[in-house]
PDB file of N, CA and C in Angstrom:
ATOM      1  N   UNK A   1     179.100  58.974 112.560  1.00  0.00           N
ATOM      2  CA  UNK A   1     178.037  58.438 113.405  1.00  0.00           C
ATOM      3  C   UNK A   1     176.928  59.476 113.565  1.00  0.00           C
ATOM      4  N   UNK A   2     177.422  60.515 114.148  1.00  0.00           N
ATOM      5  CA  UNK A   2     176.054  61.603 114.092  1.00  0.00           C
ATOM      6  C   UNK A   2     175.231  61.693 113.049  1.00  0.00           C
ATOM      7  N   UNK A   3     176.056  61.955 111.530  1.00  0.00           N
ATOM      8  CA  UNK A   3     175.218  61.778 110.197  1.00  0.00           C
ATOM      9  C   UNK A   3     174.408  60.440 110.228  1.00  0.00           C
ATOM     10  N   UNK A   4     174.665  59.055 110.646  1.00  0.00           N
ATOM     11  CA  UNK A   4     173.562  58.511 110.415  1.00  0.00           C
ATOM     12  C   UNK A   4     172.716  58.482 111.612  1.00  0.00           C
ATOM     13  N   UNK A   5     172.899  59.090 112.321  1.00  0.00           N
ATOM     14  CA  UNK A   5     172.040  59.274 113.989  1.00  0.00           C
ATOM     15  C   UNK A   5     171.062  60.190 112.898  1.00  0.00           C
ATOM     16  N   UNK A   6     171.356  61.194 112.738  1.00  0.00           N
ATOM     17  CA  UNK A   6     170.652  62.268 111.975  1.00  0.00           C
ATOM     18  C   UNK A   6     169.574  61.462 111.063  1.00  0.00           C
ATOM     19  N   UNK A   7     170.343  61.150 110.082  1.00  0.00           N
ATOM     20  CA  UNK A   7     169.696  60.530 108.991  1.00  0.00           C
ATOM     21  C   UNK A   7     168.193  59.729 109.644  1.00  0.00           C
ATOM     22  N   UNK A   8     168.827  58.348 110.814  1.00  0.00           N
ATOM     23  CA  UNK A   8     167.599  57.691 111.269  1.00  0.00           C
ATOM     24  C   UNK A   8     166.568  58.634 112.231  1.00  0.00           C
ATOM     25  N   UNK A   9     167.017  59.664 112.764  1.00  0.00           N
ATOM     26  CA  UNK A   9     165.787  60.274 113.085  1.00  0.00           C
ATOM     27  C   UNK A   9     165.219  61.128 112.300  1.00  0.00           C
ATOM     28  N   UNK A  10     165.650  61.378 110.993  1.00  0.00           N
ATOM     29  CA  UNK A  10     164.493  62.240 110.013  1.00  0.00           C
ATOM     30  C   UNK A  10     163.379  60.588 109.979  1.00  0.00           C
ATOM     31  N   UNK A  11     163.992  59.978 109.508  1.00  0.00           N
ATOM     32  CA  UNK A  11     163.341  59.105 109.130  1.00  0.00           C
ATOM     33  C   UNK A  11     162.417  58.188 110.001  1.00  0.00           C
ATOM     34  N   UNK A  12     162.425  58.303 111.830  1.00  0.00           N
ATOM     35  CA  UNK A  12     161.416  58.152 112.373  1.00  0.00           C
ATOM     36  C   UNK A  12     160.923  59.470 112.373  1.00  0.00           C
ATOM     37  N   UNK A  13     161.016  60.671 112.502  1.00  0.00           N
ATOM     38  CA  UNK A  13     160.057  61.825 112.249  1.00  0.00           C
ATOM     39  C   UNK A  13     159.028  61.301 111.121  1.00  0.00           C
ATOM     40  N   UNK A  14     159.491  61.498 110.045  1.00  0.00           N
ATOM     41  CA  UNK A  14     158.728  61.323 108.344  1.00  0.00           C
ATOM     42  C   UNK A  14     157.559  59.995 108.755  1.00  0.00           C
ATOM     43  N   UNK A  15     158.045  59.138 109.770  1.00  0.00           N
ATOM     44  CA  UNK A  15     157.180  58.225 109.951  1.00  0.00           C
ATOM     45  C   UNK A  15     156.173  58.419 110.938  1.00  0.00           C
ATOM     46  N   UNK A  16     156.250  58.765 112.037  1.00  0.00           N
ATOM     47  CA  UNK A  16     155.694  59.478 112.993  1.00  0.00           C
ATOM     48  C   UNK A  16     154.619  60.306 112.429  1.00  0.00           C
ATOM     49  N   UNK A  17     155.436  61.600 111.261  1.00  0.00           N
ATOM     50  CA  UNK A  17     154.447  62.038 110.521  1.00  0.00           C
ATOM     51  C   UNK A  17     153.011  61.724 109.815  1.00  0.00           C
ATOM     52  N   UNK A  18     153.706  60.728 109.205  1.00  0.00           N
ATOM     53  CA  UNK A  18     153.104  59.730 108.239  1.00  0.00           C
ATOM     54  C   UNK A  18     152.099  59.298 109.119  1.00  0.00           C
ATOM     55  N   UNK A  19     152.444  58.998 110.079  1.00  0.00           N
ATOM     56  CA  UNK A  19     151.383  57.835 110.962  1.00  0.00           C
ATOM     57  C   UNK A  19     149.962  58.857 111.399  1.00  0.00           C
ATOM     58  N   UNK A  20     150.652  59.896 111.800  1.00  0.00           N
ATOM     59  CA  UNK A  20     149.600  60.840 112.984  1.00  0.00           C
ATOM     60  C   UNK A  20     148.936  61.090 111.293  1.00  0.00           C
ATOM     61  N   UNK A  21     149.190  61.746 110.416  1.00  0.00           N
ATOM     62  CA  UNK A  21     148.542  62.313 109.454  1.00  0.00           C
ATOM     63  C   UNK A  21     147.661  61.163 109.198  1.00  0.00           C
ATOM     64  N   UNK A  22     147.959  59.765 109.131  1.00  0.00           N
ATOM     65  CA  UNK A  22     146.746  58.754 108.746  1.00  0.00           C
ATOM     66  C   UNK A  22     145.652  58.536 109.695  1.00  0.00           C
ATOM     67  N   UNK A  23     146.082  58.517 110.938  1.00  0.00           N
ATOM     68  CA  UNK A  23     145.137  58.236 112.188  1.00  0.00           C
ATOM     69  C   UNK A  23     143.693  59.703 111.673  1.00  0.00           C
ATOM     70  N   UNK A  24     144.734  60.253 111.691  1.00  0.00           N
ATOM     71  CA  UNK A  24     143.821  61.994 111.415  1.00  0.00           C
ATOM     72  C   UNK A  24     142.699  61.592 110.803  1.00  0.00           C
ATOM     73  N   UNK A  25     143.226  61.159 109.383  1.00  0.00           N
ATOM     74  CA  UNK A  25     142.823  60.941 108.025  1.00  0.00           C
ATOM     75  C   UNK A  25     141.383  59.803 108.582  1.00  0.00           C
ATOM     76  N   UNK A  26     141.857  58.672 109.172  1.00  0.00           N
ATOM     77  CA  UNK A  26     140.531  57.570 109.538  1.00  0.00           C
ATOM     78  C   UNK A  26     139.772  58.323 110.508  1.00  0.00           C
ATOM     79  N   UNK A  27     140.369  59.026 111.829  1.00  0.00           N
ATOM     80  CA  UNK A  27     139.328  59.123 112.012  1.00  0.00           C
ATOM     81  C   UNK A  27     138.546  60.487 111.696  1.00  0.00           C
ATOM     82  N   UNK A  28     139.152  61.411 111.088  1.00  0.00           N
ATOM     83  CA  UNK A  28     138.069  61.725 110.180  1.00  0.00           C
ATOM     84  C   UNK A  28     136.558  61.066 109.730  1.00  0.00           C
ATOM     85  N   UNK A  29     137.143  60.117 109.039  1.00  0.00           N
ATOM     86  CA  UNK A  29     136.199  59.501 107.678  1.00  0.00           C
ATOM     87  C   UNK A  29     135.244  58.569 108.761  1.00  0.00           C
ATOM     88  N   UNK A  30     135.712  58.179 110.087  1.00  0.00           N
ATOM     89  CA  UNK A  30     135.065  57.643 111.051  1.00  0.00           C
ATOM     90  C   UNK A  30     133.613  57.921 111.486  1.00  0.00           C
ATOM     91  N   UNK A  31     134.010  59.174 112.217  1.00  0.00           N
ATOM     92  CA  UNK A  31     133.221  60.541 112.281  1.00  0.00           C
ATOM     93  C   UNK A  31     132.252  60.633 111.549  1.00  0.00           C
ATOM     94  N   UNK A  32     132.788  61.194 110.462  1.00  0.00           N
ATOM     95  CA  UNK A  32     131.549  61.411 109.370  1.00  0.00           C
ATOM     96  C   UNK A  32     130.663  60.538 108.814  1.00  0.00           C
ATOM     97  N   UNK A  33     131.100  59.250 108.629  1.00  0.00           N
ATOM     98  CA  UNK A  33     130.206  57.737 108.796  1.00  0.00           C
ATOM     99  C   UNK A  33     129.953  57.319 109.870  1.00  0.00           C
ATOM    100  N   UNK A  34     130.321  57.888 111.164  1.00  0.00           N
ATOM    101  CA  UNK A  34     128.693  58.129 112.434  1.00  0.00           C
ATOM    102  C   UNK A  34     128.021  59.004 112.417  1.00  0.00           C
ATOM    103  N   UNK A  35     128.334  60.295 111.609  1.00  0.00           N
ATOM    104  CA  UNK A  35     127.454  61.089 112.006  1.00  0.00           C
ATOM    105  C   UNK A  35     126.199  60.877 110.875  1.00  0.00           C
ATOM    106  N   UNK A  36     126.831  60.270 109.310  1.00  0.00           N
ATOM    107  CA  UNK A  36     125.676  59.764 108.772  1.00  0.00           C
ATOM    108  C   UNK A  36     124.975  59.047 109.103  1.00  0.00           C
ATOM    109  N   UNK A  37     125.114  57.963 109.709  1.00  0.00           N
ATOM    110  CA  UNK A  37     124.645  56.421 110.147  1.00  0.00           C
ATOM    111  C   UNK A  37     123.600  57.221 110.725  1.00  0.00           C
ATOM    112  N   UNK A  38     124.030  58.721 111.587  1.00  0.00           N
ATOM    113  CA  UNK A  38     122.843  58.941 113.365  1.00  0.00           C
ATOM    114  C   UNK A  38     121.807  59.499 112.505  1.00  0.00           C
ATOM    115  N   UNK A  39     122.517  60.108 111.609  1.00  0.00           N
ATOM    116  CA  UNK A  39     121.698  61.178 110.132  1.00  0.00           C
ATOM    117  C   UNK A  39     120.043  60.623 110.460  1.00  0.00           C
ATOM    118  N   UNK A  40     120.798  59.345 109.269  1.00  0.00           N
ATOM    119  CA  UNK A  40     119.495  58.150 108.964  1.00  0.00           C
ATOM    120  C   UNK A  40     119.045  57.880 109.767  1.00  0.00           C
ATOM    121  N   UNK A  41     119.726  57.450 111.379  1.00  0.00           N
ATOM    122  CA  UNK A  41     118.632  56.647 111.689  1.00  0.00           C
ATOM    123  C   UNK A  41     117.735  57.960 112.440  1.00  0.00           C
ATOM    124  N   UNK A  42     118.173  59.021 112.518  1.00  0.00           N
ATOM    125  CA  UNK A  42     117.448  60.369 113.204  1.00  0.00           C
ATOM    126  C   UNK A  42     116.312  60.778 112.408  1.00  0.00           C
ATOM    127  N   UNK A  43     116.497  60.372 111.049  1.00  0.00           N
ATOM    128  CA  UNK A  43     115.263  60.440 109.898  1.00  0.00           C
ATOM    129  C   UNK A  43     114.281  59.272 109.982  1.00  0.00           C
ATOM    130  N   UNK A  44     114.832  58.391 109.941  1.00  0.00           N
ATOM    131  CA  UNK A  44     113.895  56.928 109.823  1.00  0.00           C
ATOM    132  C   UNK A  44     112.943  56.944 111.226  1.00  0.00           C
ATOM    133  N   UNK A  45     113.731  57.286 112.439  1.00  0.00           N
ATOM    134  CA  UNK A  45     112.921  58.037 113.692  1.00  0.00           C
ATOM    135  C   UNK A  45     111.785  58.686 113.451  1.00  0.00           C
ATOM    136  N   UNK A  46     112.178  59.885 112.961  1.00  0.00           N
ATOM    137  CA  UNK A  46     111.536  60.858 112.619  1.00  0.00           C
ATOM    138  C   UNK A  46     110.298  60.641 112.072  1.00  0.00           C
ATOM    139  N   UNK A  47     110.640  59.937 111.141  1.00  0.00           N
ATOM    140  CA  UNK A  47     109.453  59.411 109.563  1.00  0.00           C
ATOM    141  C   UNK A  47     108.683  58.626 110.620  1.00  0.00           C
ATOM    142  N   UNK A  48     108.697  58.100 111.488  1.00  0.00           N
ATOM    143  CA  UNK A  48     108.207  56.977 112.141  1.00  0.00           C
ATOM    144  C   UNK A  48     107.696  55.613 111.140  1.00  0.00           C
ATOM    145  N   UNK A  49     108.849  55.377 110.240  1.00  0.00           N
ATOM    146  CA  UNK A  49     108.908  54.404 109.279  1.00  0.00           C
ATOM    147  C   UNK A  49     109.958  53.475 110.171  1.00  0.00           C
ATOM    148  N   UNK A  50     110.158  53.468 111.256  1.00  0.00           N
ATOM    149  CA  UNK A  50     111.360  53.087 111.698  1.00  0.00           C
ATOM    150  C   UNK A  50     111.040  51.334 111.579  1.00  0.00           C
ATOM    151  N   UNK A  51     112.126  50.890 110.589  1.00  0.00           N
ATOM    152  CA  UNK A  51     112.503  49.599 110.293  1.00  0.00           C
ATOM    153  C   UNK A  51     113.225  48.879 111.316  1.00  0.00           C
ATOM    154  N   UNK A  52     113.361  47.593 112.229  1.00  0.00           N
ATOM    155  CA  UNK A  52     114.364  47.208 113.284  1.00  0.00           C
ATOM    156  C   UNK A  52     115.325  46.627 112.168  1.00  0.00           C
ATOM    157  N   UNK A  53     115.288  46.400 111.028  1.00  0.00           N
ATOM    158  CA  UNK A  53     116.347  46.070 110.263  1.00  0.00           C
ATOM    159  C   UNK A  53     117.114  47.077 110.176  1.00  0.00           C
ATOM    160  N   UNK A  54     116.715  48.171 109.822  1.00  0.00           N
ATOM    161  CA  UNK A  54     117.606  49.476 109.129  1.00  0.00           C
ATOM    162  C   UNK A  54     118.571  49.959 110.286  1.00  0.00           C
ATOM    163  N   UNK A  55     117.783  49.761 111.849  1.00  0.00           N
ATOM    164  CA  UNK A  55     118.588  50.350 112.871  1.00  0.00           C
ATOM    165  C   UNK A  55     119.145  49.795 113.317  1.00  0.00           C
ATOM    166  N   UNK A  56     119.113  48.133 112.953  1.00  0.00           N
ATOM    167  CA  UNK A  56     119.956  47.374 113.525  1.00  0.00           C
ATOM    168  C   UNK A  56     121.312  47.457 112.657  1.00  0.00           C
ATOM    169  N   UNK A  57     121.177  47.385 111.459  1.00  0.00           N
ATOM    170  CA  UNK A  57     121.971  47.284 110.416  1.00  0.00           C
ATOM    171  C   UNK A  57     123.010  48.757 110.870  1.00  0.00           C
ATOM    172  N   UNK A  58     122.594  49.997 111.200  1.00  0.00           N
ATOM    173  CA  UNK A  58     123.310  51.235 111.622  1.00  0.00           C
ATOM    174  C   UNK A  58     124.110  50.986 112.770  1.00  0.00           C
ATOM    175  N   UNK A  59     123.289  50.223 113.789  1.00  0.00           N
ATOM    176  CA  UNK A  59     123.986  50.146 115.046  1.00  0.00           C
ATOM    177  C   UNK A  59     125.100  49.554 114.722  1.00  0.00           C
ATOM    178  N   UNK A  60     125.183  47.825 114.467  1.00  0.00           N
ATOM    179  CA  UNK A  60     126.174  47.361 113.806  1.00  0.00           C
ATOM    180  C   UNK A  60     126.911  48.051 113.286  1.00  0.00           C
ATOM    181  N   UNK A  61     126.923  48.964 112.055  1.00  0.00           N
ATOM    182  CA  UNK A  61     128.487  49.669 110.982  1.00  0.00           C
ATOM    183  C   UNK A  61     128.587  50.370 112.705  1.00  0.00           C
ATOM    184  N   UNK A  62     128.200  51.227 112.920  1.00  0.00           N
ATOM    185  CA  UNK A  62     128.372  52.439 113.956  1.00  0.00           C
ATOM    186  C   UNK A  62     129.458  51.317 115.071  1.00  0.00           C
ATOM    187  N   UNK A  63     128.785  50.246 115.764  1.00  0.00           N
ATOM    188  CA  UNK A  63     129.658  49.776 116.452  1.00  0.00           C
ATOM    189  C   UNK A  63     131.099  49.273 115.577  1.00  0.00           C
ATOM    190  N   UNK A  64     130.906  48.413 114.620  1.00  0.00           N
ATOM    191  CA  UNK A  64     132.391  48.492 113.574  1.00  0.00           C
ATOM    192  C   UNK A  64     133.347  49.375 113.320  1.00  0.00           C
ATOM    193  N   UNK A  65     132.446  50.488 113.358  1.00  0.00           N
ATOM    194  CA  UNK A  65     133.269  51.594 112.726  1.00  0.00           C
ATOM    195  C   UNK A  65     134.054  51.692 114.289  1.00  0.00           C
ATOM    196  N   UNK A  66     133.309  52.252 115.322  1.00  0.00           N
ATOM    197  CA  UNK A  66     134.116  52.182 116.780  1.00  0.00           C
ATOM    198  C   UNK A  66     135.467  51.163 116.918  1.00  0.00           C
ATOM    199  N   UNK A  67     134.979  50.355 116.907  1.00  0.00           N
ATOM    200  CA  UNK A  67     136.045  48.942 116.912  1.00  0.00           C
ATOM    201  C   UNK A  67     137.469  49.169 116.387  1.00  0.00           C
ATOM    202  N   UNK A  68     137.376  49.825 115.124  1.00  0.00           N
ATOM    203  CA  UNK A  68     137.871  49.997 114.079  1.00  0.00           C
ATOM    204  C   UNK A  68     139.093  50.545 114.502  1.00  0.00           C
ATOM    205  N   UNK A  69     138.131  51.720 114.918  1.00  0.00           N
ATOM    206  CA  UNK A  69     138.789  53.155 115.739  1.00  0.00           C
ATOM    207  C   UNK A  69     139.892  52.551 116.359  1.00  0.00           C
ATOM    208  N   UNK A  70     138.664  52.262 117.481  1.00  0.00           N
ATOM    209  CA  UNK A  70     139.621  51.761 118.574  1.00  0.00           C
ATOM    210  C   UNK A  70     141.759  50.681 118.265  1.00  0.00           C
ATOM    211  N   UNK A  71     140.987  50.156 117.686  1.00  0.00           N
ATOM    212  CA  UNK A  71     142.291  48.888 117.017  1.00  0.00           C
ATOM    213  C   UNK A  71     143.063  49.908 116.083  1.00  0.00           C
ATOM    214  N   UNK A  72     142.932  50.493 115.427  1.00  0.00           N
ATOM    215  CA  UNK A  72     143.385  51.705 114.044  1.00  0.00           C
ATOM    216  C   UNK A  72     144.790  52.424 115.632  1.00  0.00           C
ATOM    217  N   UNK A  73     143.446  53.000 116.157  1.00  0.00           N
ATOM    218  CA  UNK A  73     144.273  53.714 117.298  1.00  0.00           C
ATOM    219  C   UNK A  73     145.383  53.017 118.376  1.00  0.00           C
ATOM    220  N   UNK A  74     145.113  51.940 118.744  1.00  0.00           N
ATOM    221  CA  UNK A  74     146.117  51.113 119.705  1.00  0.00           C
ATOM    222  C   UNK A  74     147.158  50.201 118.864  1.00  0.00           C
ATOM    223  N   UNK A  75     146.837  50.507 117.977  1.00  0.00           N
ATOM    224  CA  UNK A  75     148.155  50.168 116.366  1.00  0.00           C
ATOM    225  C   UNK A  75     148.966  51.266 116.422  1.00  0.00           C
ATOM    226  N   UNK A  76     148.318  52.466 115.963  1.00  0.00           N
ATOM    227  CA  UNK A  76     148.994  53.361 115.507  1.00  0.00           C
ATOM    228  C   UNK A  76     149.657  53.692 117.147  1.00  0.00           C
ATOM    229  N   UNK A  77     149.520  53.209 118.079  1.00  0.00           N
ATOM    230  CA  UNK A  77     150.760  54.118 119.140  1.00  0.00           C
ATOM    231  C   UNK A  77     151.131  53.167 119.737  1.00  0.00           C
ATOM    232  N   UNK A  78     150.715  52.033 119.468  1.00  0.00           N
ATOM    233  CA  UNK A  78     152.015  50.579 119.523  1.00  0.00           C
ATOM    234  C   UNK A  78     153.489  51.290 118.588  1.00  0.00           C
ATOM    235  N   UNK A  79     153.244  51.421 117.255  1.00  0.00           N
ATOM    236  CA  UNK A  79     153.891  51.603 116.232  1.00  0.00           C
ATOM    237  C   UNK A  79     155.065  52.998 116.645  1.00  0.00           C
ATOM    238  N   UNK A  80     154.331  53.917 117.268  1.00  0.00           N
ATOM    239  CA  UNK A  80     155.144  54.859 117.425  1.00  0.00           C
ATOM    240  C   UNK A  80     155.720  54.624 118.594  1.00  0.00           C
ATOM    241  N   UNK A  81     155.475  54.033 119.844  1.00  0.00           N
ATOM    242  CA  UNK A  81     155.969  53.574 120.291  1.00  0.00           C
ATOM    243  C   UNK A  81     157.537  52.794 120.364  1.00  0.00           C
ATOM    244  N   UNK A  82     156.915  52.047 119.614  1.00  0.00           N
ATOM    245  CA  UNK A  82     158.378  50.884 118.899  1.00  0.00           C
ATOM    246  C   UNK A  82     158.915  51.810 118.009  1.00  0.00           C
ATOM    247  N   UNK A  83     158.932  52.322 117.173  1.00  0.00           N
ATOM    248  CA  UNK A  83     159.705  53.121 116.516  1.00  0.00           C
ATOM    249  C   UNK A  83     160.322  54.426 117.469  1.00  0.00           C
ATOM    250  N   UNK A  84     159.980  54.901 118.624  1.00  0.00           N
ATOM    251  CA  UNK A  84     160.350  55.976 119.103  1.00  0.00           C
ATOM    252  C   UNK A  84     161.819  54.745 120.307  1.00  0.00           C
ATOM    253  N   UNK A  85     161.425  54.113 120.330  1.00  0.00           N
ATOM    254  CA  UNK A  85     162.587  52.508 121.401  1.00  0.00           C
ATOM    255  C   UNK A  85     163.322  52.677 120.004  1.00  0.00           C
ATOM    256  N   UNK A  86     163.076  52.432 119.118  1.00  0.00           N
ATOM    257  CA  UNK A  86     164.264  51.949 118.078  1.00  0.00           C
ATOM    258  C   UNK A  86     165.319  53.069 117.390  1.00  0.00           C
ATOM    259  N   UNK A  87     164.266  54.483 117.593  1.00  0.00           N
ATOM    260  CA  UNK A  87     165.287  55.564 117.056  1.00  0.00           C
ATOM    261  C   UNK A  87     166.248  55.757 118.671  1.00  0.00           C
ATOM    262  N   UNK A  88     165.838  55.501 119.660  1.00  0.00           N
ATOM    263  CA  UNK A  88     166.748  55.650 121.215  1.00  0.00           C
ATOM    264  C   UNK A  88     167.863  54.529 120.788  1.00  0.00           C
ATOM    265  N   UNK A  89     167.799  53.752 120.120  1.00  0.00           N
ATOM    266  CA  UNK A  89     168.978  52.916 120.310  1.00  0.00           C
ATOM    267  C   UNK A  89     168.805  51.352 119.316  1.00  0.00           C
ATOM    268  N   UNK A  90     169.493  50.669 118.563  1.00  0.00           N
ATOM    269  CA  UNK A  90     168.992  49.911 118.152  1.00  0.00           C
ATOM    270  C   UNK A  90     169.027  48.481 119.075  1.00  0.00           C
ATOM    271  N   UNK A  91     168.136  47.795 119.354  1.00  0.00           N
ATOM    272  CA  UNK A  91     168.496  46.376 120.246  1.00  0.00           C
ATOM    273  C   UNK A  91     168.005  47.484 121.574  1.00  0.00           C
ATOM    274  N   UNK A  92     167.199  48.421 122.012  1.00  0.00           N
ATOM    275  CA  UNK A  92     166.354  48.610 122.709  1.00  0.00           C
ATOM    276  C   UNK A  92     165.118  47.753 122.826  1.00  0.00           C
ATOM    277  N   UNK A  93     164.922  47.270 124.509  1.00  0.00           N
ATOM    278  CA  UNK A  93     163.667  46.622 124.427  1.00  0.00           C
ATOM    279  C   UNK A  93     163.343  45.758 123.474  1.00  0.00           C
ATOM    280  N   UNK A  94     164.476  44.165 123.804  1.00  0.00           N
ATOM    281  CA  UNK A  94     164.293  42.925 123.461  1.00  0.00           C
ATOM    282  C   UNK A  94     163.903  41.888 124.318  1.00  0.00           C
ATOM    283  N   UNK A  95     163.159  42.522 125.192  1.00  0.00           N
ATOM    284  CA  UNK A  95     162.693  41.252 126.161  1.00  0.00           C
ATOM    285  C   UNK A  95     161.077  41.209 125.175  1.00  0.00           C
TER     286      UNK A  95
END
């Protein structure tokens, strides 16, 4: 019994792992596609070429990308969540 006690908690670790390293990973790439989006529209400002298409079109991804975040993030610790109930016991938290 301990060996597979063992066994299933490498294997929520490795997942746990897995998970935080991806969250990392998006929002990374999040980040850096707001900070371009502010880039442009801080240039298009600038230029005083400013298009209401171009900034609308930024605001939009910029709010998506948020959204994104947001849902990416309340996934990913639902997930660890339930997996941290399931390595405590199996048939934990069946209501």
């Amino acid at each position: 019994m301990n060996i597979i006690s063992f066994r299933s908690e490498i294997k929520v670790i490795v997942v746990v792992v897995v998970v935080v390293v991806v969250v990392v990973v998006v929002v990374v790439v999040v980040v850096v596609v707001v900070a371009v989006a502010v880039v442009v529209v801080a240039v298009v400002v600038y230029n005083r070429k400013t298009s209401k298409v171009v900034v609308a079109v930024v605001v939009v991804v910029v709010v998506v990308v948020v959204v994104v975040v947001v849902v990416v993030v309340v996934v990913v610790v639902v997930v660890v969540v339930v997996v941290a109930a399931a390595a405590r016991g199996e048939g934990a938290g069946g209501g």
